[in-house]
C-alpha atoms as a PDB file:
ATOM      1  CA  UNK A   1     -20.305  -6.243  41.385  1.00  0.00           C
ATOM      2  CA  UNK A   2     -18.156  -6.862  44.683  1.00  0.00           C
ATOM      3  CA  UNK A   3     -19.722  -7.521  48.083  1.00  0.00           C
ATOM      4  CA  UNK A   4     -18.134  -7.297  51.387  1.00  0.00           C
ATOM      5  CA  UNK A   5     -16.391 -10.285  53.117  1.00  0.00           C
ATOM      6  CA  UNK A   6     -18.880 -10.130  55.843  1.00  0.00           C
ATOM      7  CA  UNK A   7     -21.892 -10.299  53.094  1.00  0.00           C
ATOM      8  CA  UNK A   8     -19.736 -13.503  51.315  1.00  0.00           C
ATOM      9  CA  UNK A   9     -19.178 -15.325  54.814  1.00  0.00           C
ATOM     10  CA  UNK A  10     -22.804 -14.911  55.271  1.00  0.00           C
ATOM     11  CA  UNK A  11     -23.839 -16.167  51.609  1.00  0.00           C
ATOM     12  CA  UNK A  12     -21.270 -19.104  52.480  1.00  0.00           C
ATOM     13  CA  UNK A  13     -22.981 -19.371  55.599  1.00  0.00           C
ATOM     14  CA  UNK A  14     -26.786 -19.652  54.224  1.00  0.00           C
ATOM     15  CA  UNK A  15     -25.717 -22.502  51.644  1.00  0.00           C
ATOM     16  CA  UNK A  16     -23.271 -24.652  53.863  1.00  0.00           C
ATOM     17  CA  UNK A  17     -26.433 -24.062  56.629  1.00  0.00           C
ATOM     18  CA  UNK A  18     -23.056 -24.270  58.975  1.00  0.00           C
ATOM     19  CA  UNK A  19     -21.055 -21.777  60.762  1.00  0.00           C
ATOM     20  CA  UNK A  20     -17.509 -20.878  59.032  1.00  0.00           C
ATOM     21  CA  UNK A  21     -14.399 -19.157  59.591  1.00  0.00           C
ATOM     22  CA  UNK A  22     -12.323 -16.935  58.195  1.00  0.00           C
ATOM     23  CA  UNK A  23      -8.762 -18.091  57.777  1.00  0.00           C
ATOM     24  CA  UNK A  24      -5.791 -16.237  55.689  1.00  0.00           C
ATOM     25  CA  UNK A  25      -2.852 -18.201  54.808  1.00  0.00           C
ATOM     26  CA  UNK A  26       0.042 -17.129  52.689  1.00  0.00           C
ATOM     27  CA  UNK A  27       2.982 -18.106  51.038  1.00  0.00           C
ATOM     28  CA  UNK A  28       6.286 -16.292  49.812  1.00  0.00           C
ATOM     29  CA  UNK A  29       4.057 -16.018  46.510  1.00  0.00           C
ATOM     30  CA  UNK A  30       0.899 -15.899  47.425  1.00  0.00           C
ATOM     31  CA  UNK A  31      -2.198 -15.137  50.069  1.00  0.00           C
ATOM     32  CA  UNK A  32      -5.377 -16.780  50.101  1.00  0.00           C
ATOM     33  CA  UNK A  33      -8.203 -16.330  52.244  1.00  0.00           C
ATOM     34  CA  UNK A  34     -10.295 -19.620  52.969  1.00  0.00           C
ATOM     35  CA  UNK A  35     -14.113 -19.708  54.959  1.00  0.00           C
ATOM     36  CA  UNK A  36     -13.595 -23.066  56.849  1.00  0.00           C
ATOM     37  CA  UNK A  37     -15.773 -24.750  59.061  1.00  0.00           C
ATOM     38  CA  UNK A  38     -14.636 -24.913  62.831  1.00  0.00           C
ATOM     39  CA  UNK A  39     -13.565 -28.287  62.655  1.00  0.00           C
ATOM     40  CA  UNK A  40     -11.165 -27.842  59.313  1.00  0.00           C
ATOM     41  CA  UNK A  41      -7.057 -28.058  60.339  1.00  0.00           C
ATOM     42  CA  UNK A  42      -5.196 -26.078  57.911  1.00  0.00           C
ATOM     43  CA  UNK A  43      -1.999 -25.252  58.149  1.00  0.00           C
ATOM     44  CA  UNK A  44      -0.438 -24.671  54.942  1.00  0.00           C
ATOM     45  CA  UNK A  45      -1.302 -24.789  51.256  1.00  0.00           C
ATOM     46  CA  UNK A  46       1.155 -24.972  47.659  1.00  0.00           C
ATOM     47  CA  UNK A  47       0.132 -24.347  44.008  1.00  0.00           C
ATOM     48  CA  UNK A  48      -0.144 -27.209  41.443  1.00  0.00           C
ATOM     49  CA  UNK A  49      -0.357 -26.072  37.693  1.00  0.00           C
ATOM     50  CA  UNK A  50      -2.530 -29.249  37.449  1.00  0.00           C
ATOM     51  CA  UNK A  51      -4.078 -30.127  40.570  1.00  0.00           C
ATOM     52  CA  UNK A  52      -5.049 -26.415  41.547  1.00  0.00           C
ATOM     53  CA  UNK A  53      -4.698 -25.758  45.141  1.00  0.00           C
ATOM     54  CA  UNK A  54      -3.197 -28.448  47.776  1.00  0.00           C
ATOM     55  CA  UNK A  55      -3.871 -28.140  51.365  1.00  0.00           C
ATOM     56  CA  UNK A  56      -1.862 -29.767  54.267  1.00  0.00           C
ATOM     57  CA  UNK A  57      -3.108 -30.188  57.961  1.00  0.00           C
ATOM     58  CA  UNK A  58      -0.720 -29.766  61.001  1.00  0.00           C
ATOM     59  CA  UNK A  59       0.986 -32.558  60.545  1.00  0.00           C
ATOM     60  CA  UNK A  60       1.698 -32.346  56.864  1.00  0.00           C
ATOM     61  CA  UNK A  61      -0.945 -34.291  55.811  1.00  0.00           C
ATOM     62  CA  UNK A  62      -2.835 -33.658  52.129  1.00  0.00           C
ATOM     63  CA  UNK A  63      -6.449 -32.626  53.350  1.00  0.00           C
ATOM     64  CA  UNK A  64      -8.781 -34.537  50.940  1.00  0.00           C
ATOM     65  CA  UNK A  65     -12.197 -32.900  52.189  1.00  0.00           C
ATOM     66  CA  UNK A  66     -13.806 -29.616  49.950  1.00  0.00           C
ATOM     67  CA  UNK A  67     -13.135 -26.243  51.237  1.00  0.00           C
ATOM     68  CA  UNK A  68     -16.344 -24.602  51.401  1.00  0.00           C
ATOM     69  CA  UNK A  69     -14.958 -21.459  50.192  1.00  0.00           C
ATOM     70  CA  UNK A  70     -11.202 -20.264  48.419  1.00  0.00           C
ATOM     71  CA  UNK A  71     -10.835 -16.834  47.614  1.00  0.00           C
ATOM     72  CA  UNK A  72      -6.735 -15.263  46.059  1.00  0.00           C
ATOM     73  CA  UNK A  73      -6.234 -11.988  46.107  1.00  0.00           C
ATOM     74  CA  UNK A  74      -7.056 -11.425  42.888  1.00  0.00           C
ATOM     75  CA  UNK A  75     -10.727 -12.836  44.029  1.00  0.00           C
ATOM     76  CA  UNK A  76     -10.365  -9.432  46.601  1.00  0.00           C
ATOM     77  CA  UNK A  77     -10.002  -5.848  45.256  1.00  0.00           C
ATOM     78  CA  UNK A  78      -9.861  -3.244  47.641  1.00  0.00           C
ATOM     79  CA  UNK A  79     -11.205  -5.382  50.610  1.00  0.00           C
ATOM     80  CA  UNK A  80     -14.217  -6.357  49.022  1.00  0.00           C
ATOM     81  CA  UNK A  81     -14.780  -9.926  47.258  1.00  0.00           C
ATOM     82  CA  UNK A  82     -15.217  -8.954  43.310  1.00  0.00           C
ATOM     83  CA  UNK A  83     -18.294 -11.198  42.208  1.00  0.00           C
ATOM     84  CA  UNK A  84     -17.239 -11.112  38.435  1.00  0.00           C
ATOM     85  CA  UNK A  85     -14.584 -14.025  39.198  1.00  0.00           C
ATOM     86  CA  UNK A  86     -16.464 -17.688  38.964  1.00  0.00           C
ATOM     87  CA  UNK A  87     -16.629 -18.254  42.706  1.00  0.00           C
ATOM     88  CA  UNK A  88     -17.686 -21.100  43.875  1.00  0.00           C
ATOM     89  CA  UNK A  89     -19.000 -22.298  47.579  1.00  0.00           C
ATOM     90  CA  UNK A  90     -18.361 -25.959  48.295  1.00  0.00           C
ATOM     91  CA  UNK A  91     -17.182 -26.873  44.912  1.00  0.00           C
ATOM     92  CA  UNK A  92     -20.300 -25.671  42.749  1.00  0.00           C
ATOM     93  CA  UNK A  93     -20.210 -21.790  40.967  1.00  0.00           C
ATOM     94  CA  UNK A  94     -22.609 -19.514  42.945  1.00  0.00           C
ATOM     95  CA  UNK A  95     -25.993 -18.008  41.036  1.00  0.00           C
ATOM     96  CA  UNK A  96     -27.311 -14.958  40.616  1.00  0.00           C
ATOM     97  CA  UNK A  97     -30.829 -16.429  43.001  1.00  0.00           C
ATOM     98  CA  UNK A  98     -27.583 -17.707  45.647  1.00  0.00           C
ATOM     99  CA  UNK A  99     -27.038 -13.531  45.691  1.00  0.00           C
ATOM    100  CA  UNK A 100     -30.537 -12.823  46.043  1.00  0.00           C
ATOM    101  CA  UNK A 101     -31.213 -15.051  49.343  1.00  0.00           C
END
């Protein structure tokens, strides 16, 4: 099942009960696209075979607060966010009743 990234900022939207934006940010390797909340500064992000993801604010800074939402390309197929990926808003995996609000 896939969705559109309008229908996923909207679901991310509904559980946050907060606005977000849509922010992509690549690297020479990779592209993400992250649903922030205004007041997020993020400016650059690596890869860490065992952290995960690391972010980095403006100034270079590790950003130690939960992105609401993370999606990688492979997350995206043919502009549409692929729901059979475990996605998750603000750190917990999304249900099948968080598709149906």
């Amino acid at each position: 099942m896939e969705i559109s990234l309008t229908e996923w900022k909207q679901l991310v939207e509904n559980k946050l009960k907060k606005k977000v934006l849509i922010k992509m940010i690549w690297t020479e390797q990779e592209k993400i696209t992250l649903f922030i909340t205004p007041n997020m500064k993020i400016n650059s992000f690596i890869h860490d075979e065992k952290e995960g993801y690391l972010f980095y604010d403006i100034d270079g800074k590790l950003v130690n607060y939960t992105i609401p939402s993370i999606l990688t390309e492979k997350d995206i197929v043919d502009g549409k966010v692929s729901l059979s990926n475990q996605l998750k808003i603000n750190g917990q995996t999304i249900s099948k009743d968080d598709l149906k609000a």
